[in-house]
Protein backbone atom coordinates (compact mmCIF):
# COMPACT_ATOMS: atom_id res chain seq x y z
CA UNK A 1 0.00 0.00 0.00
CA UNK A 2 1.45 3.69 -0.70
CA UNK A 3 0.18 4.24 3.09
CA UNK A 4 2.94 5.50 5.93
CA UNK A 5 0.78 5.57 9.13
CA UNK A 6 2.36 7.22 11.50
CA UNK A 7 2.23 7.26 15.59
CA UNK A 8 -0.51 9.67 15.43
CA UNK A 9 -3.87 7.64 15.16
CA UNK A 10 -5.14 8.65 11.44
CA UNK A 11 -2.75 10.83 10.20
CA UNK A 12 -0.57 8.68 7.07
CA UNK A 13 2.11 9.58 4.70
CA UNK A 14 0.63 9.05 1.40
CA UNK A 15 3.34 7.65 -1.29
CA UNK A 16 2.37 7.99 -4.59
CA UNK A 17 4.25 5.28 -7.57
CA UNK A 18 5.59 7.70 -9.75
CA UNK A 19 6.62 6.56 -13.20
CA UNK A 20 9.65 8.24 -14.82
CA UNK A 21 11.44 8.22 -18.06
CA UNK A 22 13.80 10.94 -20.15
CA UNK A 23 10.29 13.10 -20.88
CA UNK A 24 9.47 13.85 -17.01
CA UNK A 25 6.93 11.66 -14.92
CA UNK A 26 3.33 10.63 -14.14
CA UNK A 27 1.53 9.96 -11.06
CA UNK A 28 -1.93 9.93 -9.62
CA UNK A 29 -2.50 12.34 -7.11
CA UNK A 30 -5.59 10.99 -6.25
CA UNK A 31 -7.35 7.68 -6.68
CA UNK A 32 -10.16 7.36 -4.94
CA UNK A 33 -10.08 3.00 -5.23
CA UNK A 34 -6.84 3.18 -3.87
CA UNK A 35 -7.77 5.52 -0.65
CA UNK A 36 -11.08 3.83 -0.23
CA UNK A 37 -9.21 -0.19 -0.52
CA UNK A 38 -7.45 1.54 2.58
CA UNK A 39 -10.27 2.31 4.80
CA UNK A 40 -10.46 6.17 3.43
CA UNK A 41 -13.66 7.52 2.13
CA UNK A 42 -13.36 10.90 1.99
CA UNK A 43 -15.43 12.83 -0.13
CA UNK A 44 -13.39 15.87 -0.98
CA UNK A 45 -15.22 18.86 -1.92
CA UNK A 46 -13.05 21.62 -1.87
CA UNK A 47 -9.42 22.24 -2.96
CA UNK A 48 -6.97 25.15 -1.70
CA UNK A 49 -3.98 26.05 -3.12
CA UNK A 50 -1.48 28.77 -1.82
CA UNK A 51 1.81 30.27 -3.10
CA UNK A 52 4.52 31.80 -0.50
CA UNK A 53 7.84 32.76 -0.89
CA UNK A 54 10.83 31.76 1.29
CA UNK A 55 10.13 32.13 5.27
CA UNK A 56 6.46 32.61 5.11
CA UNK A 57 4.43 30.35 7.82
CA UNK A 58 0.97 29.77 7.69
CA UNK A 59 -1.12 28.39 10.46
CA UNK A 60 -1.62 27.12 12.97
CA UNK A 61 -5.29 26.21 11.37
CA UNK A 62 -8.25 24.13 11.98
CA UNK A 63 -12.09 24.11 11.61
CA UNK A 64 -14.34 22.99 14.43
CA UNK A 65 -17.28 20.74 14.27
CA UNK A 66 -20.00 20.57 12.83
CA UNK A 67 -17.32 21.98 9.98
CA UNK A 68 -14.30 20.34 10.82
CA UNK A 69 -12.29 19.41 7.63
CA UNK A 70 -10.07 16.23 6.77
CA UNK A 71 -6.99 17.77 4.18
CA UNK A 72 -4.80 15.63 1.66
CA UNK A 73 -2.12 18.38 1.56
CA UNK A 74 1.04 18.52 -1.38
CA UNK A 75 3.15 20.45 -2.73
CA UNK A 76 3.03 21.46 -6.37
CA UNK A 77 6.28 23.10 -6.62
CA UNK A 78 9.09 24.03 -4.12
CA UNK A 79 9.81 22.38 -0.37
CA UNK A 80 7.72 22.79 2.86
CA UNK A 81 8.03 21.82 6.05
CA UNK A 82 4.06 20.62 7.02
CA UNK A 83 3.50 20.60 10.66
CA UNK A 84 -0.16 18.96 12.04
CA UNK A 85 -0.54 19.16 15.71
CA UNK A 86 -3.24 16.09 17.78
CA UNK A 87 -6.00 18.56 19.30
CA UNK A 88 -8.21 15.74 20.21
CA UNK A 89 -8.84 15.55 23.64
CA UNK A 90 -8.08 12.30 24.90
CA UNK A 91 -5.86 11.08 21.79
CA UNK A 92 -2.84 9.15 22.81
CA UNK A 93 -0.96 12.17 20.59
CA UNK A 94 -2.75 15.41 22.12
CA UNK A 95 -0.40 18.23 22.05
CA UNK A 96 2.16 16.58 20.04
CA UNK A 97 3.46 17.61 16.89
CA UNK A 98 3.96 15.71 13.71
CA UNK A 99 6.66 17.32 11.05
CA UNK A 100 7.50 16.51 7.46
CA UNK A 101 8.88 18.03 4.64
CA UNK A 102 6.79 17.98 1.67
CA UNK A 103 8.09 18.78 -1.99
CA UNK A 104 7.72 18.86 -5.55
CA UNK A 105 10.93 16.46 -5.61
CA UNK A 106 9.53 13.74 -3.16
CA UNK A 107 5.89 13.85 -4.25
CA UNK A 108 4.96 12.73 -0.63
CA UNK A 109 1.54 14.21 0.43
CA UNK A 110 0.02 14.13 4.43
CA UNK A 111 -3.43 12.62 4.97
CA UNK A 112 -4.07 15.00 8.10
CA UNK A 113 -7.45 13.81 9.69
CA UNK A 114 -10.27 15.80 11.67
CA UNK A 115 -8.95 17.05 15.33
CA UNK A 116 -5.85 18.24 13.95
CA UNK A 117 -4.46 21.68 13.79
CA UNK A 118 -2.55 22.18 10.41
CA UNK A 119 0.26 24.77 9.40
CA UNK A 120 3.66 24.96 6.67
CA UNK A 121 6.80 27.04 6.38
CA UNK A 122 7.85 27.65 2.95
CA UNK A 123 11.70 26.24 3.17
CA UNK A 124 12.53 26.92 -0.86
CA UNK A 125 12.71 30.14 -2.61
CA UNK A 126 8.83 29.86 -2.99
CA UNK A 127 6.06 27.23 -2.66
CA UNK A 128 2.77 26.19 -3.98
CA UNK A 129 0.74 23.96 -1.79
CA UNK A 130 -2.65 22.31 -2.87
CA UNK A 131 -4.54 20.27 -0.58
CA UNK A 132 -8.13 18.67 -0.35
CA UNK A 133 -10.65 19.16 2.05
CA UNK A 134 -13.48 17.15 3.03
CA UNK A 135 -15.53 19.59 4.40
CA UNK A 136 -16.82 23.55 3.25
CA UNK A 137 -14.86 26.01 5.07
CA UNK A 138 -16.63 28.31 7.52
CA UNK A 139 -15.48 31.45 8.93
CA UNK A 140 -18.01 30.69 12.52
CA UNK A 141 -16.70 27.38 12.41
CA UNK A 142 -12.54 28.59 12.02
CA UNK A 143 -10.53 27.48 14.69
CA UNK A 144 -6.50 28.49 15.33
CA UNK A 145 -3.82 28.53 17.70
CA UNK A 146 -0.26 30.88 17.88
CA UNK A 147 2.58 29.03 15.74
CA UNK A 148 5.44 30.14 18.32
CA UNK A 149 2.96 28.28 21.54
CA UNK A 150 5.78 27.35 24.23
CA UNK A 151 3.79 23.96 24.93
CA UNK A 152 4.30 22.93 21.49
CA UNK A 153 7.43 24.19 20.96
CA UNK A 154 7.60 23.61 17.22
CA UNK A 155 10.57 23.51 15.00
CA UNK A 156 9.59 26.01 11.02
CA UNK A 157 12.82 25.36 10.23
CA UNK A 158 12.63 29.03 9.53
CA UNK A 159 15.24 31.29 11.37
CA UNK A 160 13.31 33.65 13.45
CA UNK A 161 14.64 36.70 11.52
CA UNK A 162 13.33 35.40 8.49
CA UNK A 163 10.11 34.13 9.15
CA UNK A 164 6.95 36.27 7.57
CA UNK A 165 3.12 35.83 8.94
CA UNK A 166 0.26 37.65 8.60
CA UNK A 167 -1.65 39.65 11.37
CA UNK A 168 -3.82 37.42 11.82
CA UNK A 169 -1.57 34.24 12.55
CA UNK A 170 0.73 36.12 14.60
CA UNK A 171 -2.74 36.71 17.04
CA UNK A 172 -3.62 33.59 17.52
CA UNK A 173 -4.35 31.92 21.41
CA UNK A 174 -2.19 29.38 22.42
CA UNK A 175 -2.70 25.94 22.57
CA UNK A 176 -4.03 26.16 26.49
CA UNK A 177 -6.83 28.87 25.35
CA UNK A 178 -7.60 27.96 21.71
CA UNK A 179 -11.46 27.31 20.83
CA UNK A 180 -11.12 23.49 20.75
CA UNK A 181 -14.55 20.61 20.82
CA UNK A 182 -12.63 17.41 19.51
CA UNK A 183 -12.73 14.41 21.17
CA UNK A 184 -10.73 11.37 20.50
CA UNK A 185 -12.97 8.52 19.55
CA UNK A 186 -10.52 5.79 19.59
């Protein structure tokens, strides 16, 4: 199977086979036989995509229930460092964070489930991430936490001189007073 699963209950590494020859390669993003002969039925009805030059970090995001999303994130071009964090109270993983790098070159993508709070630091000169959602994003529903929280203690693999948010994500509560109503149903 092209599935990684990691320690974190849910959240998988998917692999894609690439096929490669002297005119470039081919590879399916997406097959929805070979996510669903997994266990994975997602029905994906939106898809984001982002560009960001070198430094920028985005996140830390989530949406709460009812209009909590399940994202199938990759990168279409350039290297970034994809961070999800276990919100799900009661998980085995709560509070800890999952890293990996994600890049055009190793066509890896990051099945990140519902419960988990979801951010990226653009590590190349720029970056263009796409990723799926399962769910219709809602602004009542949106649900974040500060990408510098001291509990977490997460690694950009930015230096702090160079890294670029927005207002809004450098607001964000921390992990302790984020809006949070995940449960971990085991």
């Amino acid at each position: 199977m092209p599935f990684i699963h990691t320690e974190f209950p849910g959240l998988m590494i998917f692999e894609p086979i690439v096929f490669e020859d002297q005119r470039g390669y081919f590879f399916e993003s997406y097959n929805e036989k070979i996510f669903a002969s997994a266990g994975l039925n997602h029905n994906w009805v939106q898809d984001n995509q982002s560009k960001s030059c070198y430094g920028v970090i985005r996140g830390l995001h989530y949406q709460l229930h009812p209009q909590a999303q399940a994202k199938l994130v990759r990168v279409l071009e350039g290297s970034v460092w994809d961070v999800a964090v276990d919100i799900r109270k009661g998980s085995p993983t709560y509070a800890k964070v999952f890293g990996i790098e994600l890049s055009d070159t190793n066509k890896l993508q990051l099945l990140i489930p519902k419960g988990f709070a979801h951010g990226f630091s653009v590590l190349s000169e720029s970056a263009s991430v796409l990723y799926k959602c399962d769910n219709f994003y809602s602004r009542e529903c949106e649900g974040s936490i500060i990408y510098n929280d001291p509990v977490l203690q997460i690694d950009w693999k930015i230096p702090p001189g160079k890294m670029i948010l927005s207002e809004k994500d450098k607001k964000h509560a921390g992990f302790a007073d984020a809006r949070n109503n995940f449960e971990f149903e085991g």
